[in-house]
PDB file of N, CA and C in Angstrom:
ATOM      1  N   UNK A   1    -216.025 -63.358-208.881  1.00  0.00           N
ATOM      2  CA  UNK A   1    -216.404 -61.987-208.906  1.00  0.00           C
ATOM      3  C   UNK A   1    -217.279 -61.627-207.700  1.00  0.00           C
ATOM      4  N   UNK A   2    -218.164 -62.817-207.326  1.00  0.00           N
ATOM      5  CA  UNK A   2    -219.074 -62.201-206.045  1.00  0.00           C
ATOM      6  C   UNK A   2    -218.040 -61.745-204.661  1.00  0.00           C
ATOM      7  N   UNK A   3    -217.257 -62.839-204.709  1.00  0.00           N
ATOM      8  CA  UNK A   3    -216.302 -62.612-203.873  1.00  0.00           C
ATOM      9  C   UNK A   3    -215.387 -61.535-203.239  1.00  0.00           C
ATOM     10  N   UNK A   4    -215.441 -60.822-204.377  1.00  0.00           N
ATOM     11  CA  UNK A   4    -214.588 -59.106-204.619  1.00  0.00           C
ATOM     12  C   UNK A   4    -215.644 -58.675-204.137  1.00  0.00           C
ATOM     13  N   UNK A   5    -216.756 -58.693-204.757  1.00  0.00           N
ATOM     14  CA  UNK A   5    -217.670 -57.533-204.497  1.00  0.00           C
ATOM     15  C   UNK A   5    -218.108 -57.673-202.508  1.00  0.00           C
ATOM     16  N   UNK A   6    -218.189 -59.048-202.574  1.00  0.00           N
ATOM     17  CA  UNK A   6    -218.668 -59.037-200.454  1.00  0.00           C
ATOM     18  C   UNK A   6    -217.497 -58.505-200.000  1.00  0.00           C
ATOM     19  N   UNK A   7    -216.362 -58.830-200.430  1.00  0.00           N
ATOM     20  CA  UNK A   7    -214.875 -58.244-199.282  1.00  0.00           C
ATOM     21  C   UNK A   7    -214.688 -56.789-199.644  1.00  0.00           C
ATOM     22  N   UNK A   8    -215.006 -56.398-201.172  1.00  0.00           N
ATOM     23  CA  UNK A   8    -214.915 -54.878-200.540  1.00  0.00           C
ATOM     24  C   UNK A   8    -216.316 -54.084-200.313  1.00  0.00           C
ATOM     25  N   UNK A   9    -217.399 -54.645-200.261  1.00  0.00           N
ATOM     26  CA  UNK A   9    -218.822 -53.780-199.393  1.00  0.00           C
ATOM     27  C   UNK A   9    -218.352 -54.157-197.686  1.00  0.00           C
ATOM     28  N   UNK A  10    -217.696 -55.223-197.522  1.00  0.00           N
ATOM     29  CA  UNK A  10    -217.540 -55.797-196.005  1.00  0.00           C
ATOM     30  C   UNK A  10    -216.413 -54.380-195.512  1.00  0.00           C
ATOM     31  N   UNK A  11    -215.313 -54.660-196.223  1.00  0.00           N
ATOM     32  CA  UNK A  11    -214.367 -53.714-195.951  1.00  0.00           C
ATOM     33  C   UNK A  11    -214.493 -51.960-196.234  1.00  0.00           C
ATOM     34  N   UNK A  12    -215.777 -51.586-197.166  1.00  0.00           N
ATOM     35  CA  UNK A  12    -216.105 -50.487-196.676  1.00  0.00           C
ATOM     36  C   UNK A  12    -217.375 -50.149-195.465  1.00  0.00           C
ATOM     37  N   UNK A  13    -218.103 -50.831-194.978  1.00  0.00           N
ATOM     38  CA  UNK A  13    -218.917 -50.614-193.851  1.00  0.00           C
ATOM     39  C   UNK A  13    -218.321 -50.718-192.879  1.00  0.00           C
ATOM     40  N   UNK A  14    -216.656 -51.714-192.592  1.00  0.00           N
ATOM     41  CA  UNK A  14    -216.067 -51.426-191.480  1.00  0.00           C
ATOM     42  C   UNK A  14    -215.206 -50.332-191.780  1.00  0.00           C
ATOM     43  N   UNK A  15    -214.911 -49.710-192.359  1.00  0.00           N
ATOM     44  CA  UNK A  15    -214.552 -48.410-192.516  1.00  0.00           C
ATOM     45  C   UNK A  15    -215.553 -47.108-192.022  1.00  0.00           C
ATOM     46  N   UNK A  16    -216.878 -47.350-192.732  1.00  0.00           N
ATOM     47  CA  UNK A  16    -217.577 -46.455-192.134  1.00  0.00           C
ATOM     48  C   UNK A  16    -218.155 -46.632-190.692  1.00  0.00           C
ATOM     49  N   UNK A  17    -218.134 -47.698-189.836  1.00  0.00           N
ATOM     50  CA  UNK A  17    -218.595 -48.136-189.135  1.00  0.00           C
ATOM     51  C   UNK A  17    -217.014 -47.578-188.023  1.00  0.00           C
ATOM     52  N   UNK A  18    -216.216 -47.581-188.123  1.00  0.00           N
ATOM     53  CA  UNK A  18    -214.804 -46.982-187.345  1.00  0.00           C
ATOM     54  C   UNK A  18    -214.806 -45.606-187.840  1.00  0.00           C
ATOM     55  N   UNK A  19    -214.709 -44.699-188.630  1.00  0.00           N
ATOM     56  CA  UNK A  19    -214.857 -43.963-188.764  1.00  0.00           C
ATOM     57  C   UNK A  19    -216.431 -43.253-188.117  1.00  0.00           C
ATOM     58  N   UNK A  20    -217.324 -43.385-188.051  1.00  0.00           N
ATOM     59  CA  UNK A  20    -218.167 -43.069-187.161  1.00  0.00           C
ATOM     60  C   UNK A  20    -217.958 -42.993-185.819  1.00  0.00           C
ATOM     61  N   UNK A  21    -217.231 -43.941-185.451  1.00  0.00           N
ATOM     62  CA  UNK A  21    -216.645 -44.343-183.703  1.00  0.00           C
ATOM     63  C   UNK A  21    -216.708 -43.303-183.797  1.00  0.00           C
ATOM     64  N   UNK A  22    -214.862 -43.455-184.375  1.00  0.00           N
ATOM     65  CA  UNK A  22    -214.141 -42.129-184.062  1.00  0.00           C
ATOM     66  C   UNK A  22    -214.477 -40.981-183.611  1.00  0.00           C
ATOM     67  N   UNK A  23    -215.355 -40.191-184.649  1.00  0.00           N
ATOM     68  CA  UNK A  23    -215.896 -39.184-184.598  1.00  0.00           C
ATOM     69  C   UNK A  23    -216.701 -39.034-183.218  1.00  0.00           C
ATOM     70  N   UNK A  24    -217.489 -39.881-183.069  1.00  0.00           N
ATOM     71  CA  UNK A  24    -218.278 -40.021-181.944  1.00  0.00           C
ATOM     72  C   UNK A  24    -217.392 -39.752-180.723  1.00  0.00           C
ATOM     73  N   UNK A  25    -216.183 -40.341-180.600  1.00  0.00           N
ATOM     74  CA  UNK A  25    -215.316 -40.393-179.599  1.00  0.00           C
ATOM     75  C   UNK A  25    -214.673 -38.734-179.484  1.00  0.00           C
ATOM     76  N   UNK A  26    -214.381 -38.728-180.623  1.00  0.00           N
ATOM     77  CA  UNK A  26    -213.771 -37.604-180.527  1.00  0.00           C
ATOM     78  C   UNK A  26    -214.539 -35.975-180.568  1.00  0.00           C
ATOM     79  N   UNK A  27    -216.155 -36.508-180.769  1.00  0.00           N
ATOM     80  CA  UNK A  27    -217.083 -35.479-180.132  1.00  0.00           C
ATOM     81  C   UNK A  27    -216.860 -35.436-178.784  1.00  0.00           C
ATOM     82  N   UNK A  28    -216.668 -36.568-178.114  1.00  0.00           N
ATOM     83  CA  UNK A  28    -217.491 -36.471-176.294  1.00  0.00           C
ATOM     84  C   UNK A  28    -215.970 -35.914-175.954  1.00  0.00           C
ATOM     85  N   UNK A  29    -214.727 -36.068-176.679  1.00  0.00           N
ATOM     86  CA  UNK A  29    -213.773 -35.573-175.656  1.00  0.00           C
ATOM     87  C   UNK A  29    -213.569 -34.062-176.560  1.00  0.00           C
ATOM     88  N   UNK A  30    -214.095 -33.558-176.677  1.00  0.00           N
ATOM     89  CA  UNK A  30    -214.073 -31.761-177.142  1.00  0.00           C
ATOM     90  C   UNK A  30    -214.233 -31.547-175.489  1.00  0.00           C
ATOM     91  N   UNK A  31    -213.642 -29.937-175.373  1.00  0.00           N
ATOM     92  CA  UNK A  31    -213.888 -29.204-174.350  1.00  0.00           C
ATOM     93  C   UNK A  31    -215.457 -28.948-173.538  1.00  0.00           C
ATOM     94  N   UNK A  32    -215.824 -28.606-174.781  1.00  0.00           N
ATOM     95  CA  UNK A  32    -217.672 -28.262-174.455  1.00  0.00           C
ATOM     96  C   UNK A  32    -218.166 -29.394-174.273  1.00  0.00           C
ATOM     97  N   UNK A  33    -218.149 -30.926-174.853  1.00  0.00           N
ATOM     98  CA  UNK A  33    -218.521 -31.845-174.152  1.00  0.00           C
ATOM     99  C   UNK A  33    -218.232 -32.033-173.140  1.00  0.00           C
ATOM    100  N   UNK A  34    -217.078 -32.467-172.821  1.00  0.00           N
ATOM    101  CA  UNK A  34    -216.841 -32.715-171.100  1.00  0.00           C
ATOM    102  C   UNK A  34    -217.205 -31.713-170.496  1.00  0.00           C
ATOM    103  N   UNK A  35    -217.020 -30.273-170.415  1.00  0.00           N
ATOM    104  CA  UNK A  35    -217.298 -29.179-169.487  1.00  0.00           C
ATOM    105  C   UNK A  35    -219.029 -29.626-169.204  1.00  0.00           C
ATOM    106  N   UNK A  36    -219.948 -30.001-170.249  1.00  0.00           N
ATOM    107  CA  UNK A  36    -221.040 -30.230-170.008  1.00  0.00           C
ATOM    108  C   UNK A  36    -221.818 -31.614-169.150  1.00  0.00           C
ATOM    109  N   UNK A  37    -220.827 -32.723-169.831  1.00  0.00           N
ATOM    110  CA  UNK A  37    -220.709 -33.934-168.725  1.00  0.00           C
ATOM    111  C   UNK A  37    -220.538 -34.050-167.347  1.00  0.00           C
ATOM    112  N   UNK A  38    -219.454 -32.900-167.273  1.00  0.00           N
ATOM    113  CA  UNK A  38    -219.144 -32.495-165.812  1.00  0.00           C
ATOM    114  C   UNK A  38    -220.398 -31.696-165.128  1.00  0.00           C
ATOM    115  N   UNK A  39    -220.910 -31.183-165.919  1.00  0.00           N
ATOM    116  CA  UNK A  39    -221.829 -30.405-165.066  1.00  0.00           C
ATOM    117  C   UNK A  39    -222.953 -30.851-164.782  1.00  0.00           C
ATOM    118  N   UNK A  40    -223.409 -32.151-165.579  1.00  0.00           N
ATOM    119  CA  UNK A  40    -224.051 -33.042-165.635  1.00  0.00           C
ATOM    120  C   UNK A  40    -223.832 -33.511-164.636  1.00  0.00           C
ATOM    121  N   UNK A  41    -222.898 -34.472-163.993  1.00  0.00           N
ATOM    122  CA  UNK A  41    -222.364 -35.266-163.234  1.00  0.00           C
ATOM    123  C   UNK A  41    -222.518 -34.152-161.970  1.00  0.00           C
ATOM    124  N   UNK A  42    -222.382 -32.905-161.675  1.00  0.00           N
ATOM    125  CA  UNK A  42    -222.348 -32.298-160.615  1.00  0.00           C
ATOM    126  C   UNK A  42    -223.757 -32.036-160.312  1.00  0.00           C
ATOM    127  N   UNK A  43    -225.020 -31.256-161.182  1.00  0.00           N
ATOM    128  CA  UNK A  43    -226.005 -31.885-160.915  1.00  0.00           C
ATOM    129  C   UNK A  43    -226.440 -32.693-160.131  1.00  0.00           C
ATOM    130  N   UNK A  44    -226.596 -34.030-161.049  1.00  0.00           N
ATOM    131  CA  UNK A  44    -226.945 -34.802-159.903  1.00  0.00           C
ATOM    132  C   UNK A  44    -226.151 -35.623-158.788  1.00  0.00           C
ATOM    133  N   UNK A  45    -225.055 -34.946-159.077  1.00  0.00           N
ATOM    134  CA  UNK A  45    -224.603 -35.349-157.757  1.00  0.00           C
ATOM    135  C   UNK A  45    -225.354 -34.721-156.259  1.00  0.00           C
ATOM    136  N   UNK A  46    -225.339 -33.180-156.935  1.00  0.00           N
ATOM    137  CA  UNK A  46    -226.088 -32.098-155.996  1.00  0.00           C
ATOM    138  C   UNK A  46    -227.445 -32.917-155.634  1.00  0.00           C
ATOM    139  N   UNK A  47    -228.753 -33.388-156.651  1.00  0.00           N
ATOM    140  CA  UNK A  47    -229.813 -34.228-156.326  1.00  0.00           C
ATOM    141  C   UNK A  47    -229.922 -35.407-155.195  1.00  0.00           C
ATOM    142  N   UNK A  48    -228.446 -36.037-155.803  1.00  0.00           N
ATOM    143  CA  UNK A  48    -228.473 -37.259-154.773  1.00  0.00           C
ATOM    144  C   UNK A  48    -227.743 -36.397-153.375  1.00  0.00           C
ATOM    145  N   UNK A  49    -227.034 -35.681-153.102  1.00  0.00           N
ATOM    146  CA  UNK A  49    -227.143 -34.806-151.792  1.00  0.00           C
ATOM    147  C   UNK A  49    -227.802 -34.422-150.778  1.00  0.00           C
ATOM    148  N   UNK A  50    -228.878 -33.783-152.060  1.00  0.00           N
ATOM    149  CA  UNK A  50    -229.994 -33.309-151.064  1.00  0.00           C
ATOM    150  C   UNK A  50    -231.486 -34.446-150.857  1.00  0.00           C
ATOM    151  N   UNK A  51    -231.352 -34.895-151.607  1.00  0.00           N
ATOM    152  CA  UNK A  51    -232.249 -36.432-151.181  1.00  0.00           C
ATOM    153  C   UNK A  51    -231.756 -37.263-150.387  1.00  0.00           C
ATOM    154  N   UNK A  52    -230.376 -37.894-149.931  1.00  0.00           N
ATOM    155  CA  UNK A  52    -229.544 -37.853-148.973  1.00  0.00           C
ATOM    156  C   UNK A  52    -229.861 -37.300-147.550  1.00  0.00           C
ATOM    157  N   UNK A  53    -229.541 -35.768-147.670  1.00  0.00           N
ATOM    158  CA  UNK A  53    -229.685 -34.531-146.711  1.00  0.00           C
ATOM    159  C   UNK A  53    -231.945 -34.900-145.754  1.00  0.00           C
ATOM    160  N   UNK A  54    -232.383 -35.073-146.694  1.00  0.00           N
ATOM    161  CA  UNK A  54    -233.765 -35.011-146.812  1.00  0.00           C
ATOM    162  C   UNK A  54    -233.901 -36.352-146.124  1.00  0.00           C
ATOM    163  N   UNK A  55    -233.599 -37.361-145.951  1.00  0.00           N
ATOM    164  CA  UNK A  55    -233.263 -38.934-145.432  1.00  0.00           C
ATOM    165  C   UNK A  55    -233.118 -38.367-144.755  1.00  0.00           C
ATOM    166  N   UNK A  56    -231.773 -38.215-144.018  1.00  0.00           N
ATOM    167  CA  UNK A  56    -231.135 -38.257-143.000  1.00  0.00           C
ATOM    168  C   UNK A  56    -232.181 -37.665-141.927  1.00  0.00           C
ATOM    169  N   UNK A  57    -233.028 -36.375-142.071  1.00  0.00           N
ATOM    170  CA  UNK A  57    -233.670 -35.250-141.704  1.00  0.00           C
ATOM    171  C   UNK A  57    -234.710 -36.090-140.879  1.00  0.00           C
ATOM    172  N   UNK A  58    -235.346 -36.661-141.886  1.00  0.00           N
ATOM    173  CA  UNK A  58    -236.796 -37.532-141.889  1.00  0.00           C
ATOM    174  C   UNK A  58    -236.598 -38.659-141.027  1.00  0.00           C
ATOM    175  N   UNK A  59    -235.486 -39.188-140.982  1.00  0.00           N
ATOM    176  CA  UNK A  59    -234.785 -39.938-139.380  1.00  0.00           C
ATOM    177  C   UNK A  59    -234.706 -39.154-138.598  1.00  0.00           C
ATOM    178  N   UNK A  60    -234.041 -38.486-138.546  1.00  0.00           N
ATOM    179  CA  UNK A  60    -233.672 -37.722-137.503  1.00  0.00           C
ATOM    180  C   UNK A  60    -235.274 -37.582-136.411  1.00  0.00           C
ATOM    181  N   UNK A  61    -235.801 -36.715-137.654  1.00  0.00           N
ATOM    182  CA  UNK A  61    -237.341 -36.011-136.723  1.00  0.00           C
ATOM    183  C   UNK A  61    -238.181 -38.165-136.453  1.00  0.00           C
ATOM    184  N   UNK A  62    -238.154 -38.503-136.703  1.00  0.00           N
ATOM    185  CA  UNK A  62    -238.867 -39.810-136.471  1.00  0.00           C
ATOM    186  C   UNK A  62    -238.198 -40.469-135.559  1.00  0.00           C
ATOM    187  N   UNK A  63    -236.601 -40.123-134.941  1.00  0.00           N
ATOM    188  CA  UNK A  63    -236.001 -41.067-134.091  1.00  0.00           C
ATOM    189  C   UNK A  63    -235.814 -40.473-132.937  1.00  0.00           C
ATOM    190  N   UNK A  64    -236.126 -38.750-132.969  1.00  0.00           N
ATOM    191  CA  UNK A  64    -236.827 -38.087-131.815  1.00  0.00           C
ATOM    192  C   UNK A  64    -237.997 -38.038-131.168  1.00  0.00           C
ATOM    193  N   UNK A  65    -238.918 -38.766-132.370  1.00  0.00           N
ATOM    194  CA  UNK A  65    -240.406 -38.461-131.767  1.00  0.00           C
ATOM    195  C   UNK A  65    -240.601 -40.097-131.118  1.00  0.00           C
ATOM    196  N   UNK A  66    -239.396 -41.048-131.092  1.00  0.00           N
ATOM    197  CA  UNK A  66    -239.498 -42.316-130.791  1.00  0.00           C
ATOM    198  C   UNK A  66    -238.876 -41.893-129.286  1.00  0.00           C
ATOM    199  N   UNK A  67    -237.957 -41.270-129.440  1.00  0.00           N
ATOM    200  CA  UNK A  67    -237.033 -41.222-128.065  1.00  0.00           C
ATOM    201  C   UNK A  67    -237.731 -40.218-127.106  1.00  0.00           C
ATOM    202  N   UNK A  68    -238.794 -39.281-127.682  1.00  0.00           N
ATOM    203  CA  UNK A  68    -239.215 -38.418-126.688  1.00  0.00           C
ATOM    204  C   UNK A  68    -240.655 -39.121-126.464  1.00  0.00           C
ATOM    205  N   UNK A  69    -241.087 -40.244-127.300  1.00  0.00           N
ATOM    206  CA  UNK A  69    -242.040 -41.357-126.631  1.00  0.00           C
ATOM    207  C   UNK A  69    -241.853 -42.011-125.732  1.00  0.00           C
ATOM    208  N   UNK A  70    -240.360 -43.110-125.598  1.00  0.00           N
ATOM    209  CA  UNK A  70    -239.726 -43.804-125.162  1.00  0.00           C
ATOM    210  C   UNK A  70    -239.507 -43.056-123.683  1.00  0.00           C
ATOM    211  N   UNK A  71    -239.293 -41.574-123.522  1.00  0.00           N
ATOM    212  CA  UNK A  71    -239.093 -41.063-121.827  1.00  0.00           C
ATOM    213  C   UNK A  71    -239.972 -40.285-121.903  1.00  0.00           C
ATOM    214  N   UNK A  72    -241.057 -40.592-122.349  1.00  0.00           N
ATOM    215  CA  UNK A  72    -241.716 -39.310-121.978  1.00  0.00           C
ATOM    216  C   UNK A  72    -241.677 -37.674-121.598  1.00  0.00           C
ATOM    217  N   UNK A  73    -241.353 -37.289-122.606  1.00  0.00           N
ATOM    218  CA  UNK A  73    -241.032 -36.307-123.179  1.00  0.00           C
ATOM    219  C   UNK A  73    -241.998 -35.520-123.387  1.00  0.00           C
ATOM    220  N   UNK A  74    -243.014 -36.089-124.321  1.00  0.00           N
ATOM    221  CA  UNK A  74    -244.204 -35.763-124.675  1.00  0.00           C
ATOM    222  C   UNK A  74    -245.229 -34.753-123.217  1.00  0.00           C
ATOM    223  N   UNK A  75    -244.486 -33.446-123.250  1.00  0.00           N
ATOM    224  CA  UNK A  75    -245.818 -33.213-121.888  1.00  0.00           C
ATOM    225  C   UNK A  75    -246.664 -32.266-122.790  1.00  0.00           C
ATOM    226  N   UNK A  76    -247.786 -32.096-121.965  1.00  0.00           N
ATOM    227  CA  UNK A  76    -249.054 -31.649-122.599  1.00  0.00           C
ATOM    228  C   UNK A  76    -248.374 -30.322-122.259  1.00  0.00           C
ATOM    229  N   UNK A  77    -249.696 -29.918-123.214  1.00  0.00           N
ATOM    230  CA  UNK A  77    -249.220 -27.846-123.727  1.00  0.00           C
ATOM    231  C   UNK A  77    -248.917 -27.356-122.199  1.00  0.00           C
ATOM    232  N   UNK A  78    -250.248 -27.804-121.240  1.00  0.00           N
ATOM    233  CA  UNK A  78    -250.305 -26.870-120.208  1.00  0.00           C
ATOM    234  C   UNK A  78    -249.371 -26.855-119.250  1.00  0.00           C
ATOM    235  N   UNK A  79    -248.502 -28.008-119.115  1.00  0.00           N
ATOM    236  CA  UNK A  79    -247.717 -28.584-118.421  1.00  0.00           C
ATOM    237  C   UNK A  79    -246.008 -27.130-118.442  1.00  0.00           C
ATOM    238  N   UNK A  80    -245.819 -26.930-117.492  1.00  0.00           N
ATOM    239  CA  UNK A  80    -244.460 -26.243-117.236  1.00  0.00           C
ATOM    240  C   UNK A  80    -243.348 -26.685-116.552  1.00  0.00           C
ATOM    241  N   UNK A  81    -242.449 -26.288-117.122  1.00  0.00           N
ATOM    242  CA  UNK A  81    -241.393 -26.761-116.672  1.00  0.00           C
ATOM    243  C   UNK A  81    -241.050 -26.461-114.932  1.00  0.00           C
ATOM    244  N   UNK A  82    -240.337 -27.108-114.449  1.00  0.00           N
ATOM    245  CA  UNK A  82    -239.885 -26.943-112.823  1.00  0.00           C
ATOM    246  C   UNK A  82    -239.253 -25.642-112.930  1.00  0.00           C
ATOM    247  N   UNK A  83    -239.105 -24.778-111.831  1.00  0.00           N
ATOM    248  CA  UNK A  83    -237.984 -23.785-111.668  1.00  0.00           C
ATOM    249  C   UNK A  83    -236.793 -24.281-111.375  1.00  0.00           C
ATOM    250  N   UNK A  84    -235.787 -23.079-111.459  1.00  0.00           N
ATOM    251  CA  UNK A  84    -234.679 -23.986-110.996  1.00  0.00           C
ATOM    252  C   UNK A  84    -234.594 -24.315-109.522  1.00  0.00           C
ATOM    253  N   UNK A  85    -233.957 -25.097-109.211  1.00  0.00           N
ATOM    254  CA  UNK A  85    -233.741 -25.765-107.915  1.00  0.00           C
ATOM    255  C   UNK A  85    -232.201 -25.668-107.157  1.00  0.00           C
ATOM    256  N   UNK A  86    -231.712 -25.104-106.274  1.00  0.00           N
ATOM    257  CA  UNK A  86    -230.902 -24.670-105.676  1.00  0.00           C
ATOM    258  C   UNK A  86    -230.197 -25.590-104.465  1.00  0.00           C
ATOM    259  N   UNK A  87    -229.248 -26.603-104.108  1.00  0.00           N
ATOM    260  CA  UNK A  87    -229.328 -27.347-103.214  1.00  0.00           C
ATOM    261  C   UNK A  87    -229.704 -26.138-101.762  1.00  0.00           C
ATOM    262  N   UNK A  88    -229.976 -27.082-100.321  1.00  0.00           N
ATOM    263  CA  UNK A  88    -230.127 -25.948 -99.341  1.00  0.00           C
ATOM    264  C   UNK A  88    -228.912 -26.194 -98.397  1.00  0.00           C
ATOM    265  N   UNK A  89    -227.850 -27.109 -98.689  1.00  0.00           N
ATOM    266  CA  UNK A  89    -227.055 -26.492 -97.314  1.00  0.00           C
ATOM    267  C   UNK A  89    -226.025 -25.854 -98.231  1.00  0.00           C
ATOM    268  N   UNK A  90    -225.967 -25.575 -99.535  1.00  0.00           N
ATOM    269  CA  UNK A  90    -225.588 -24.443 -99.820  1.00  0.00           C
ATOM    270  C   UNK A  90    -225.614 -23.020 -99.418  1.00  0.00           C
ATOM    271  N   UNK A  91    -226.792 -22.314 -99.299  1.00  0.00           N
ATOM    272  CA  UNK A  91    -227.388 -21.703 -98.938  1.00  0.00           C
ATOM    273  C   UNK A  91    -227.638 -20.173-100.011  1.00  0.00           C
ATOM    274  N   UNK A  92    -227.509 -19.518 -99.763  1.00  0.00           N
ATOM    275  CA  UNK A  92    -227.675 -18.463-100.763  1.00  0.00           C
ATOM    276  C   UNK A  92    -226.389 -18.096-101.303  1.00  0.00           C
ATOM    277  N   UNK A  93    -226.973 -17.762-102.787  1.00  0.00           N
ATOM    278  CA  UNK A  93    -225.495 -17.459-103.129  1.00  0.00           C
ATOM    279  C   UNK A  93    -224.984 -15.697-103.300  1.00  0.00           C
ATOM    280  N   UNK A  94    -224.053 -15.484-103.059  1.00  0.00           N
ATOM    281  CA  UNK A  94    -223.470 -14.491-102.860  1.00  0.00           C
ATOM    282  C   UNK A  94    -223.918 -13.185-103.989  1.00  0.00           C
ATOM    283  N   UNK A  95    -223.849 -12.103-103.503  1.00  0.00           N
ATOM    284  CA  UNK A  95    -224.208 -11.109-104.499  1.00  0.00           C
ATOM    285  C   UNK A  95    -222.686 -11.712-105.296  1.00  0.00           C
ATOM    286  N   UNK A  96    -222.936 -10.968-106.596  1.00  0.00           N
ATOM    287  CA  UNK A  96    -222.288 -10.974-107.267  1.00  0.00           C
ATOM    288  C   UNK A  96    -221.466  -9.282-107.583  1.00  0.00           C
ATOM    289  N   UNK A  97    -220.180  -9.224-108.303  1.00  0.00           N
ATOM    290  CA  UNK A  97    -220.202  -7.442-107.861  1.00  0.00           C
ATOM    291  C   UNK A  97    -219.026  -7.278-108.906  1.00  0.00           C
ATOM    292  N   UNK A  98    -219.654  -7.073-109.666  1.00  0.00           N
ATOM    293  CA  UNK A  98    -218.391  -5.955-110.956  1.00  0.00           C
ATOM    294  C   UNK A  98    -218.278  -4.824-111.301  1.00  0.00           C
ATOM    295  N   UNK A  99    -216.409  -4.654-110.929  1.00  0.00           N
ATOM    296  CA  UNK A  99    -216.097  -3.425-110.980  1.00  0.00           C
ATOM    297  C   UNK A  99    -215.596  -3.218-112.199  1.00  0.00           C
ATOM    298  N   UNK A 100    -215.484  -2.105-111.906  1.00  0.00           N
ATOM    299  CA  UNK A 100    -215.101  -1.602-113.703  1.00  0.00           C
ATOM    300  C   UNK A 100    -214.039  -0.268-113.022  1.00  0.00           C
ATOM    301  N   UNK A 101    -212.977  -0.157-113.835  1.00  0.00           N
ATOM    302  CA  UNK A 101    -212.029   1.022-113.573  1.00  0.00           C
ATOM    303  C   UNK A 101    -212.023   1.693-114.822  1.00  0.00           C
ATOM    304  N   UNK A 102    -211.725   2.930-114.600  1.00  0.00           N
ATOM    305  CA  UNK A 102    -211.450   3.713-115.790  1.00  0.00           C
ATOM    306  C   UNK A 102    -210.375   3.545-116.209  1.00  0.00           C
ATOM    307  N   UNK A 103    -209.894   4.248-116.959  1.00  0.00           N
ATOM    308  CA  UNK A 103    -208.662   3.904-117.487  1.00  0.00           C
ATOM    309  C   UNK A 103    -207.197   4.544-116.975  1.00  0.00           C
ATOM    310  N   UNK A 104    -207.677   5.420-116.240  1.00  0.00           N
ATOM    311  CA  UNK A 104    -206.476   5.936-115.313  1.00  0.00           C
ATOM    312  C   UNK A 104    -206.167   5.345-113.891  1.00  0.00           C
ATOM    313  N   UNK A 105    -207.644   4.753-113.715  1.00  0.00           N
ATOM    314  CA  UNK A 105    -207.401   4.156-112.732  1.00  0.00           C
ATOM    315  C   UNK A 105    -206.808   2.533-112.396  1.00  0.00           C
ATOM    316  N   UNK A 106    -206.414   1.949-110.927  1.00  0.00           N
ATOM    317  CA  UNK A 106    -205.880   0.764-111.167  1.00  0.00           C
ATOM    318  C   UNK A 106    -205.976  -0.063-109.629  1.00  0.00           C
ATOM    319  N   UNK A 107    -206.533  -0.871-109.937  1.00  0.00           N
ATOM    320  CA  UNK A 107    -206.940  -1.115-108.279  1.00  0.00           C
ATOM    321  C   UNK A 107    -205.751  -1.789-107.415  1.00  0.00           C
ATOM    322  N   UNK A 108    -205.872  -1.210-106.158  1.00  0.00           N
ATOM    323  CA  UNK A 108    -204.782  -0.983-105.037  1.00  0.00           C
ATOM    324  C   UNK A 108    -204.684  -2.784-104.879  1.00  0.00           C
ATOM    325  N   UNK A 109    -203.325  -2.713-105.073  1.00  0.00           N
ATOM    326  CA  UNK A 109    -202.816  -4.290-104.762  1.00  0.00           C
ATOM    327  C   UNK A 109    -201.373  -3.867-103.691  1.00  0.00           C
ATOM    328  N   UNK A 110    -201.375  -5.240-103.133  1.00  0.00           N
ATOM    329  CA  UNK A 110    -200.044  -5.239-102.134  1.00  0.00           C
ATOM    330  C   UNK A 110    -199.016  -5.334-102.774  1.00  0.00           C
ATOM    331  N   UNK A 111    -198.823  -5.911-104.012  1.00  0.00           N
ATOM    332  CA  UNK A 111    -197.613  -6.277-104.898  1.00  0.00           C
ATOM    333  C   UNK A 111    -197.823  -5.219-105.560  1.00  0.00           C
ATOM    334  N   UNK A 112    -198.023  -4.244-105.692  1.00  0.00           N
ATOM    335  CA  UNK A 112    -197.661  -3.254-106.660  1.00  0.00           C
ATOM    336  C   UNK A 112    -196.289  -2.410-106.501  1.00  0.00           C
ATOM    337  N   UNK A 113    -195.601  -2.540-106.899  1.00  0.00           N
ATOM    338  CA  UNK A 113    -193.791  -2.217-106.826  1.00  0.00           C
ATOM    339  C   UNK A 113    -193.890  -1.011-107.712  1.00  0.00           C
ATOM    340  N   UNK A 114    -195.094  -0.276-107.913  1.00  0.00           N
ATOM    341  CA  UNK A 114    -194.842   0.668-108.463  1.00  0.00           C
ATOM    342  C   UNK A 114    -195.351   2.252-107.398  1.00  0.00           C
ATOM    343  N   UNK A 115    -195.665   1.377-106.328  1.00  0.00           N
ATOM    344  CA  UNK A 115    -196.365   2.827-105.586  1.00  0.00           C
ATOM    345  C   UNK A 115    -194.783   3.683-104.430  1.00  0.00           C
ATOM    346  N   UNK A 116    -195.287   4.765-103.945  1.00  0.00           N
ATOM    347  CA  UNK A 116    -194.236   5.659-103.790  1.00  0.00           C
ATOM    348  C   UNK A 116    -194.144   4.748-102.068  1.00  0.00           C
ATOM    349  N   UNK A 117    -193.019   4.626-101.397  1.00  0.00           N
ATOM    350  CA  UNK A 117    -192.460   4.430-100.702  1.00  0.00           C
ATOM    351  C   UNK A 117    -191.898   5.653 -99.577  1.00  0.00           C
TER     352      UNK A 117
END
């Protein structure tokens, strides 16, 4: 008689014990669960992005302030830059000169096959 009684308390706790799964399982795959998992998951995906983004940054500015150590870069406030510099057997450079036509007008070329003869 004990025997009956352990195989069927055994065989109803694995009943309730699968039947719980189930349910459980078949909570997380409802619509509103996953839609919420997902948004979960996008979250922090977004977090690890911008902590990512925020790295990268924090190199960046630290591997400039190494490289503008490294050539000296670093000039003091008062310090100005050179003007520009022009080679000299260049020599000066040419005015520069833009025309503009109206719209009736059309500037006189030798190939123009359209003027009167």
């Amino acid at each position: 008689m004990f025997r009956r009684t352990f195989w069927f308390t055994a065989g109803a706790a694995a009943g309730v014990w699968a039947t719980t799964k189930v349910n459980r399982k078949l909570k997380q795959l409802t619509p509103e669960s996953l839609a919420a998992q997902a948004a979960n998951k996008a979250i922090e995906t977004g977090h690890r992005l911008k902590d990512f983004a925020l790295d990268v940054r924090a190199g960046m500015v630290q591997r400039e302030a190494e490289l503008g150590e490294a050539l000296g870069l670093d000039a003091p406030a008062g310090h100005e830059l050179p003007g520009v510099r022009r080679a000299a057997a260049l020599g000066p450079t040419p005015p520069t000169t833009t025309t503009t036509y109206s719209y009736d007008e059309t500037p006189a070329s030798p190939h123009n096959r359209n003027e009167d003869h």
